[in-house]
Protein backbone atom coordinates (compact mmCIF):
# COMPACT_ATOMS: atom_id res chain seq x y z
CA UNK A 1 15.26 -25.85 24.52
CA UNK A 2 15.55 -21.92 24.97
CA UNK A 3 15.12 -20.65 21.25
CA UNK A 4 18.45 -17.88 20.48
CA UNK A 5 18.30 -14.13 21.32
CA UNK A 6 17.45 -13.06 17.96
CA UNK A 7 14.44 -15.02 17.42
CA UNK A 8 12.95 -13.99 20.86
CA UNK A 9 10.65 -10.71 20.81
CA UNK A 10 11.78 -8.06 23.19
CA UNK A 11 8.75 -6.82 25.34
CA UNK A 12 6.10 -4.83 23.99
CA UNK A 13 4.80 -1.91 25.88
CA UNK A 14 1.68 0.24 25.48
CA UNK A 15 3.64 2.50 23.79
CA UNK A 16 4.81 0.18 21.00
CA UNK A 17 0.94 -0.99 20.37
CA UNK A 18 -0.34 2.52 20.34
CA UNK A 19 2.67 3.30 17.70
CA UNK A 20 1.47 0.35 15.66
CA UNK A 21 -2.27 1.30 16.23
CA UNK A 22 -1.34 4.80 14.29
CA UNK A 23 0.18 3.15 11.86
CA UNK A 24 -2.61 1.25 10.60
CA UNK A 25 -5.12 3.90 10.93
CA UNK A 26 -3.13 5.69 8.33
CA UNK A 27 -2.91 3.18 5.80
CA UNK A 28 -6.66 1.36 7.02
CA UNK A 29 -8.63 4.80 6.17
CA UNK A 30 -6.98 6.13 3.48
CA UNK A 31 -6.88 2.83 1.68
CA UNK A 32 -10.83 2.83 2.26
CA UNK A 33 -11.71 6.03 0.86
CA UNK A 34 -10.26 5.19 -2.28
CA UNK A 35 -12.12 1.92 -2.46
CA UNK A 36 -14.83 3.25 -1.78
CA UNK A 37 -14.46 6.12 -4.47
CA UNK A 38 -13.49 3.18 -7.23
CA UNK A 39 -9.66 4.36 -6.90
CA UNK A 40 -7.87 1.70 -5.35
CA UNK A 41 -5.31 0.91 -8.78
CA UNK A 42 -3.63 4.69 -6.97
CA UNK A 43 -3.17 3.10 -3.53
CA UNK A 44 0.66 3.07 -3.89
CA UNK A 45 0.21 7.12 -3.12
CA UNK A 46 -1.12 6.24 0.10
CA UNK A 47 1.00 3.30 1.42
CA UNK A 48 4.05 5.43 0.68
CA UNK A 49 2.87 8.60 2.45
CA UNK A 50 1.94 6.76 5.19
CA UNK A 51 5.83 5.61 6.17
CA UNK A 52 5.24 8.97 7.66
CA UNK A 53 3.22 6.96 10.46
CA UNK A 54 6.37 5.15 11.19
CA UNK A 55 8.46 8.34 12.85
CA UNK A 56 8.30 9.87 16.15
CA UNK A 57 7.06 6.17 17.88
CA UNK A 58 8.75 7.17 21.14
CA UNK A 59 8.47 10.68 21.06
CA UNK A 60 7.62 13.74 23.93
CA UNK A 61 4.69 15.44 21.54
CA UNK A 62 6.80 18.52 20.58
CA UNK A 63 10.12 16.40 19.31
CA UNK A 64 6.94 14.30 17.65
CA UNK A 65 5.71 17.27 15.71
CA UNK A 66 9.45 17.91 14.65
CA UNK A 67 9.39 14.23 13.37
CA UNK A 68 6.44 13.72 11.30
CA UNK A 69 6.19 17.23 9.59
CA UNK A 70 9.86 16.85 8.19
CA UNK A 71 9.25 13.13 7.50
CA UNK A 72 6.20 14.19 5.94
CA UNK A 73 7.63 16.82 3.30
CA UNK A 74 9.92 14.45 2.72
CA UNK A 75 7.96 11.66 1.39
CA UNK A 76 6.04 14.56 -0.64
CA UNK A 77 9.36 15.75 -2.48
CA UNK A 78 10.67 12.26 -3.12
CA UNK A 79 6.99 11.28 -4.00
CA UNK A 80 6.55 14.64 -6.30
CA UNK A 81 10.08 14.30 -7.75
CA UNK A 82 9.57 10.64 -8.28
CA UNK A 83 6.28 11.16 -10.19
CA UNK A 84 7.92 13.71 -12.78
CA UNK A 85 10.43 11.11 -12.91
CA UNK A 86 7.51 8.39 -14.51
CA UNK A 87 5.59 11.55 -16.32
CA UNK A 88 8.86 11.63 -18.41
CA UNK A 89 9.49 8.12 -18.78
CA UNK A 90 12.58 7.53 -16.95
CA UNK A 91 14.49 4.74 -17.63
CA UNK A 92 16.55 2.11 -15.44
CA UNK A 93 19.85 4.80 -15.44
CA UNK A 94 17.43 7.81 -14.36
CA UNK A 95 15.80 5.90 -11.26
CA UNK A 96 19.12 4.57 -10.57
CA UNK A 97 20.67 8.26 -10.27
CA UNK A 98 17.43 9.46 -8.40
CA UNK A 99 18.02 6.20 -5.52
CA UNK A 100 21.53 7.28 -5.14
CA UNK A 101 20.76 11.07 -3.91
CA UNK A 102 17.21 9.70 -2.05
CA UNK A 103 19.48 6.32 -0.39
CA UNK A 104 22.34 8.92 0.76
CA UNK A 105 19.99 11.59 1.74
CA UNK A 106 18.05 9.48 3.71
CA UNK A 107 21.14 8.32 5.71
CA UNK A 108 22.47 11.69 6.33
CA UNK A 109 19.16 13.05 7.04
CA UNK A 110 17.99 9.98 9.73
CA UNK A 111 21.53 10.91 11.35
CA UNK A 112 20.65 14.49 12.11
CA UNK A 113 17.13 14.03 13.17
CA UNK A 114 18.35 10.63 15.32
CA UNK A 115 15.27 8.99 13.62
CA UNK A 116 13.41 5.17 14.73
CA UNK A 117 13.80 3.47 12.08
CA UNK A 118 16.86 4.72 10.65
CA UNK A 119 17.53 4.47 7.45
CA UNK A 120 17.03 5.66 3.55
CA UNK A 121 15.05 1.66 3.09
CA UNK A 122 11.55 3.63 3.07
CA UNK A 123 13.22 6.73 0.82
CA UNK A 124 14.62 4.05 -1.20
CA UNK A 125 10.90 1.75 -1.33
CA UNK A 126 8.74 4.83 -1.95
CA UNK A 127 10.88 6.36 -4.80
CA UNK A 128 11.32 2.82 -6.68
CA UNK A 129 7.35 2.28 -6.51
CA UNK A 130 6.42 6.16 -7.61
CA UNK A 131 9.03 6.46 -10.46
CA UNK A 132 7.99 3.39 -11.66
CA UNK A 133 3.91 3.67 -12.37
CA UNK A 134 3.18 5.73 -15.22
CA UNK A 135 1.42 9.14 -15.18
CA UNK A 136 0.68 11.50 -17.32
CA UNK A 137 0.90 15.65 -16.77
CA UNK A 138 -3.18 15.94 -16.66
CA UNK A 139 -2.85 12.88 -13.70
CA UNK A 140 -0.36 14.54 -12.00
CA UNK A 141 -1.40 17.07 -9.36
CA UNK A 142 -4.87 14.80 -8.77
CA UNK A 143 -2.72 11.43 -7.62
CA UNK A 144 -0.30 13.61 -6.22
CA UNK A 145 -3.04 15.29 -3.94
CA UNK A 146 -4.02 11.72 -2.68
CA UNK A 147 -0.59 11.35 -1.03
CA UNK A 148 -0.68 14.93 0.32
CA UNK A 149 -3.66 13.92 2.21
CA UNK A 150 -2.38 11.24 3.48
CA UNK A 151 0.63 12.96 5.13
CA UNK A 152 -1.93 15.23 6.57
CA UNK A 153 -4.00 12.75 8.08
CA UNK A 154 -0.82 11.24 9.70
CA UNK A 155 0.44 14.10 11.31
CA UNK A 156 -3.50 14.53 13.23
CA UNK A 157 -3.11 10.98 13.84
CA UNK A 158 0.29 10.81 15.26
CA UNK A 159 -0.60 14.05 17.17
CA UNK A 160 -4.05 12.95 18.16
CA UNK A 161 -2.68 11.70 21.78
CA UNK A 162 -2.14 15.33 22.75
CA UNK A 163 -5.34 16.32 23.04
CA UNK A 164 -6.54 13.72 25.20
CA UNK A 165 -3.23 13.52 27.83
CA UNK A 166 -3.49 17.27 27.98
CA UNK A 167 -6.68 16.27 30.08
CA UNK A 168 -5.94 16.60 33.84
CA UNK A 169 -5.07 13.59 35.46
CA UNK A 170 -5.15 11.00 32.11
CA UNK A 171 -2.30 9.35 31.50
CA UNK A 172 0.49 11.20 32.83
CA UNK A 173 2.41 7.65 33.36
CA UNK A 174 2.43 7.46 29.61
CA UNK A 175 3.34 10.97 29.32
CA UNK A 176 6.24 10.65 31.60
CA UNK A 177 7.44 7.76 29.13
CA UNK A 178 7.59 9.49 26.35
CA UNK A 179 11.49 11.20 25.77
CA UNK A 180 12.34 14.02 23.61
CA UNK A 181 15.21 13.02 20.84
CA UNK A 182 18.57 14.20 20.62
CA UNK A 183 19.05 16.23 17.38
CA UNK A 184 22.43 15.66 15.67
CA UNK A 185 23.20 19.15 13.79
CA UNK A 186 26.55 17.88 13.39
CA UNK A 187 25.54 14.70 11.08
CA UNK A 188 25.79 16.93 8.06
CA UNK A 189 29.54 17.71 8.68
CA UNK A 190 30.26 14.31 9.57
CA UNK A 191 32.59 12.36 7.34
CA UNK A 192 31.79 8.66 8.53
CA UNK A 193 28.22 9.82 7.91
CA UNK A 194 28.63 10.76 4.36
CA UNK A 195 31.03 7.80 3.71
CA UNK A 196 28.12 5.66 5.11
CA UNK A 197 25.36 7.37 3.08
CA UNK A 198 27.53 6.36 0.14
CA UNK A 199 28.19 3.14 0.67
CA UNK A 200 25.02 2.81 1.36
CA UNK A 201 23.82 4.75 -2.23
CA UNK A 202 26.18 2.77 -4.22
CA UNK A 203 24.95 -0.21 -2.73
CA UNK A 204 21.52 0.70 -3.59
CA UNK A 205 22.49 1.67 -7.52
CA UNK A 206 24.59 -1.76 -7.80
CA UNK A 207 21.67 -4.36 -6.64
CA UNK A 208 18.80 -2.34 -9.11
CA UNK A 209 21.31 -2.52 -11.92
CA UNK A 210 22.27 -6.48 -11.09
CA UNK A 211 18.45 -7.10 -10.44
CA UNK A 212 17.92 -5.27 -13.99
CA UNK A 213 20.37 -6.67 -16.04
CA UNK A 214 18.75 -10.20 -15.27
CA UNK A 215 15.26 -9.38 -16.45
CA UNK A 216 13.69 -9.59 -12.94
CA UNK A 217 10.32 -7.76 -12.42
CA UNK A 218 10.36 -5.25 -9.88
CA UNK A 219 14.37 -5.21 -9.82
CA UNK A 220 14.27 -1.94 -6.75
CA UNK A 221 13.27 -5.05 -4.49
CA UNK A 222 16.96 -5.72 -4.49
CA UNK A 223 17.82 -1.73 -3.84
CA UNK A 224 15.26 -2.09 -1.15
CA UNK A 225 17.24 -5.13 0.66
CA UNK A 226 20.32 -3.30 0.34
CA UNK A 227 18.93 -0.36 2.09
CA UNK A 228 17.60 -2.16 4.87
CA UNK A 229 20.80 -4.22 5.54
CA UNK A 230 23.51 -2.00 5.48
CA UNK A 231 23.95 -0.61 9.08
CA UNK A 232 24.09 2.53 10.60
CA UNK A 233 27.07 4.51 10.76
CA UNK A 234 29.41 3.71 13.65
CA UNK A 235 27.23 0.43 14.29
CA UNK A 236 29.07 -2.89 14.54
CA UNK A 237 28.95 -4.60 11.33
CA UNK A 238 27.26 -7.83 11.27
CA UNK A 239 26.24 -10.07 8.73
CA UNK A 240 22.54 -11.52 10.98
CA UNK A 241 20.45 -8.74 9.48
CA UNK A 242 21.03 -9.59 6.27
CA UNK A 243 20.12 -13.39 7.16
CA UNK A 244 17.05 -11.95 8.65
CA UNK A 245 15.98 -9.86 5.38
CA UNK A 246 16.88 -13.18 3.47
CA UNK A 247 14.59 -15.43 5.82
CA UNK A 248 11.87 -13.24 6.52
CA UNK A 249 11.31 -12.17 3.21
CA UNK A 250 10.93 -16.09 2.03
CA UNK A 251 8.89 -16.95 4.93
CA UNK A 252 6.79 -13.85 3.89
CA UNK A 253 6.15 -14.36 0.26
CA UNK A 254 4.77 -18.16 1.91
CA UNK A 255 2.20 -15.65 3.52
CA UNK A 256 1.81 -13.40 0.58
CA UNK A 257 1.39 -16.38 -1.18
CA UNK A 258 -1.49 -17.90 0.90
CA UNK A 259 -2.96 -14.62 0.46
CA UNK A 260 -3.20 -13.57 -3.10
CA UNK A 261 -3.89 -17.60 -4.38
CA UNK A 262 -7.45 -17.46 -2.29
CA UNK A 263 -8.46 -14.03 -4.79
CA UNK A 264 -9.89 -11.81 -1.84
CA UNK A 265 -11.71 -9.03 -2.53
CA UNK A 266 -10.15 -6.01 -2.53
CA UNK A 267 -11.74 -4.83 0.75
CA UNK A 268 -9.80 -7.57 2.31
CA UNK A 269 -6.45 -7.02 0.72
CA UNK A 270 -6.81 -3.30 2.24
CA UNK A 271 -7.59 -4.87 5.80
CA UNK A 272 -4.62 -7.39 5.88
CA UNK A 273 -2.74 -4.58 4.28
CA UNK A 274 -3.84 -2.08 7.64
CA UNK A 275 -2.75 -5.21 10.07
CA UNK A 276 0.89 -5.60 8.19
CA UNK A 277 1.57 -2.14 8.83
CA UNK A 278 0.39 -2.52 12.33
CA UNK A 279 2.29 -5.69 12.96
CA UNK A 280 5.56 -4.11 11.49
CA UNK A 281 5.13 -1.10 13.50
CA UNK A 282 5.25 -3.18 16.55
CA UNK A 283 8.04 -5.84 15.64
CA UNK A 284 10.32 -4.22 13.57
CA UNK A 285 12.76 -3.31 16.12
CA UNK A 286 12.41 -6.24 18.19
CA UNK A 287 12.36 -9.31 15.93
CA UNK A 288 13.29 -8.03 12.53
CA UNK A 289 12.92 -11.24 10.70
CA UNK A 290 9.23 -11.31 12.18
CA UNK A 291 8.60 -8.21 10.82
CA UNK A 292 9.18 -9.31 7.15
CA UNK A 293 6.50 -11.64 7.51
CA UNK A 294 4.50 -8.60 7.59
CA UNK A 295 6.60 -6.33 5.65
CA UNK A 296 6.45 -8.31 2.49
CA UNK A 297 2.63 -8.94 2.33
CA UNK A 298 2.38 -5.54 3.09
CA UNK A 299 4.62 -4.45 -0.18
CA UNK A 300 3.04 -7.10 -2.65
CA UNK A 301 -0.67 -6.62 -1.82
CA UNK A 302 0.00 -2.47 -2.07
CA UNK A 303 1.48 -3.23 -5.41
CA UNK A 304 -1.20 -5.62 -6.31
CA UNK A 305 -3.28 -3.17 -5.41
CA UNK A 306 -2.01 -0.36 -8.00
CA UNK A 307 -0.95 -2.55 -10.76
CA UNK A 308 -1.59 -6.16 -10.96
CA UNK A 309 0.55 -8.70 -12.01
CA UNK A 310 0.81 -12.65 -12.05
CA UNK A 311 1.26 -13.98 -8.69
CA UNK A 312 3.74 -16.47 -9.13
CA UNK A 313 6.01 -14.21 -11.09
CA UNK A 314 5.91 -11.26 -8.22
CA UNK A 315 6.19 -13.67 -5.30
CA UNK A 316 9.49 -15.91 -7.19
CA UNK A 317 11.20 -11.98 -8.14
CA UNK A 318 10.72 -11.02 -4.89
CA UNK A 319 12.90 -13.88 -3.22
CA UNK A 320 15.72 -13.67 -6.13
CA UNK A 321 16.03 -9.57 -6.24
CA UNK A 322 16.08 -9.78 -1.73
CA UNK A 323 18.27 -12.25 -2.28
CA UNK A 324 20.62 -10.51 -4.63
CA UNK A 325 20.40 -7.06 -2.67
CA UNK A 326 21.32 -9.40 0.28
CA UNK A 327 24.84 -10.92 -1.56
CA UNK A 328 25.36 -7.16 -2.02
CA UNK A 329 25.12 -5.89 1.55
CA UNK A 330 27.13 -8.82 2.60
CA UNK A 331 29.94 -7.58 -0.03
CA UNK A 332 29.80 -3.87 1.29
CA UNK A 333 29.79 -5.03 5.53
CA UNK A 334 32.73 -7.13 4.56
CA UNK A 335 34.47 -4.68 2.44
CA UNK A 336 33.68 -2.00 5.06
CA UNK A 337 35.09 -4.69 8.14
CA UNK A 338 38.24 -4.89 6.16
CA UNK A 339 38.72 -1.37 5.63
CA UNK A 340 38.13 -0.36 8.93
CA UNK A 341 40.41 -3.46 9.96
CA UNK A 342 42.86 -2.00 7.75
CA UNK A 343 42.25 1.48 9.26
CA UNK A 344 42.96 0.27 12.53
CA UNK A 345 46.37 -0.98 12.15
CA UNK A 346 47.55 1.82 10.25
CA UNK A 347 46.72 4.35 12.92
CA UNK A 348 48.09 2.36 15.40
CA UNK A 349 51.65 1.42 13.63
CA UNK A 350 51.41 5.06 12.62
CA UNK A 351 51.39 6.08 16.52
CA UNK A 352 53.92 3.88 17.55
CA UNK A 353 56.19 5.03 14.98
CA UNK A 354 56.01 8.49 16.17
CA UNK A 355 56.78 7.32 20.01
């Protein structure tokens, strides 16, 4: 029996390993040098400045550049603003007004720069985690150095390629693959774009305040499934990636799980962590529910990493927040089908009345 579309990976080219190869070079390395200078409890400044890995996948080398430096100083502002955000001791309202500009920002700024992946989800993840460690004003330009470092090794990485294709007569098929992306200037003027970055914001602000209000540990999980279910703007609206966040994230805290119970040393937790990143470079936008068996590991053992807590608590809180930022994407793509629905009909009784 042929297994369904969704569950079936689309092909994977050289181009989508060599995407996720980058991507775990920039978490693998980093995350080493830190071990090996007795740092590792400040490896959630890496893993967050290495989402800049992520961008620019598919990219002619001069759109890449474009890519990964703004991608890059933007994980450093949300990263710096989110820091001064912990150094004063924000509270649940504070990160919950900082995730609405960062979640609609994201949206609005993915549109313009026609960004893979799309999205605020990794705005959203990296601001949550950052605002949420504490740090005081003498820690502050040290751990925030660590992350600038990080972005700087990922742009050499993602750039790396150049050097060697700029050789005569090496890989000019791959070259010839590679596409330059379509800029959309006209994303910031764009009213379904701005409606969409605030659905998607409120969304974001609703699910950390639910997640809150119920005492759950680690309550931006649920502003982090929000963010990564709502779609696009002027995508179809469709209720199978939420199923997919739901599922996947289960099935991964079953991995996680597996993980953490055998106690690994920390130089293994920073080696599965490396082949997440990699594996979720290369699935994510083929079989997204096989990417959160990746993607979830890859979140708990970073925040093991930087601030330990009981496993059983982390792994049940991570199902129940997903699963609440999932009932709250399903409420806004149903809302948002009706209204549109709704939209529909009134232009078109409104055009008919006028003939």
């Amino acid at each position: 029996m042929e297994a369904p579309r969704w569950m079936r990976p689309g092909k994977l080219g050289r181009l989508d390993v060599e995407a996720g190869v980058r991507a775990g070079i920039c978490v693998l390395v980093p995350l080493l040098v830190l071990l090996f200078a007795g740092l590792s409890q400040l490896s959630a400044y890496v893993a967050f400045a290495a989402f800049t890995s992520l961008y620019g996948r598919y990219e002619a080398y001069r759109s890449r550049l474009v890519t990964v430096v703004v991608a890059g100083i933007s994980f450093l502002v949300i990263i710096a603003v989110a820091m001064v955000v912990a150094m004063l001791g924000g509270g649940v309202i504070t990160i919950a007004v900082g995730l609405f500009i960062v979640s609609a920002l994201g949206v609005v700024l993915s549109s313009h720069m026609g960004w893979i992946p799309f999205g605020s989800v990794f705005y959203v993840f990296s601001f949550s985690v950052i605002s949420s460690i504490p740090v005081t004003a003498e820690e502050y330009l040290p751990r925030y150095s660590i992350s600038v470092a990080t972005v700087v090794f990922c742009w050499i990485v993602a750039m790396a390629g150049w050097l060697i294709r700029r050789a005569p007569g090496r890989h000019q098929a791959v070259l010839s693959r590679l596409r330059k992306v379509e800029r959309r200037p006209g994303a910031w003027r764009d009213g379904i774009v701005w409606l969409h970055a605030g659905e998607n914001a409120l969304g974001v602000v609703v699910a950390l305040l639910i997640a809150a209000g119920m005492g759950l540990s680690h309550s931006y999980w649920a502003a982090v499934a929000v963010a990564a279910c709502v779609p696009r703007p002027y995508a179809p609206r469709k209720v199978t990636r939420i199923i997919h966040r739901v599922i996947g994230t289960a099935l991964g805290v079953v991995v996680t799980g597996l993980i953490l119970l055998t106690g690994p040393p920390v130089w293994v937790v920073i080696v599965i962590a490396a082949f997440c990143q990699f594996m979720v470079e290369l699935f994510v936008g083929k079989v997204y529910w096989f990417a959160l068996l990746f993607i979830t590991p890859l979140a708990l053992l970073v925040g093991q990493l930087s601030a330990p807590a009981p496993v059983g608590v982390i792994l049940t809180d991570r199902v129940l927040d997903t699963t609440i930022g999932g009932m709250v994407a399903l409420v806004l793509v149903l809302a948002g089908t009706g209204a549109a629905v709704t939209w529909k009909q009134y232009r078109a009784e409104a055009a008919q009345a006028h003939t």
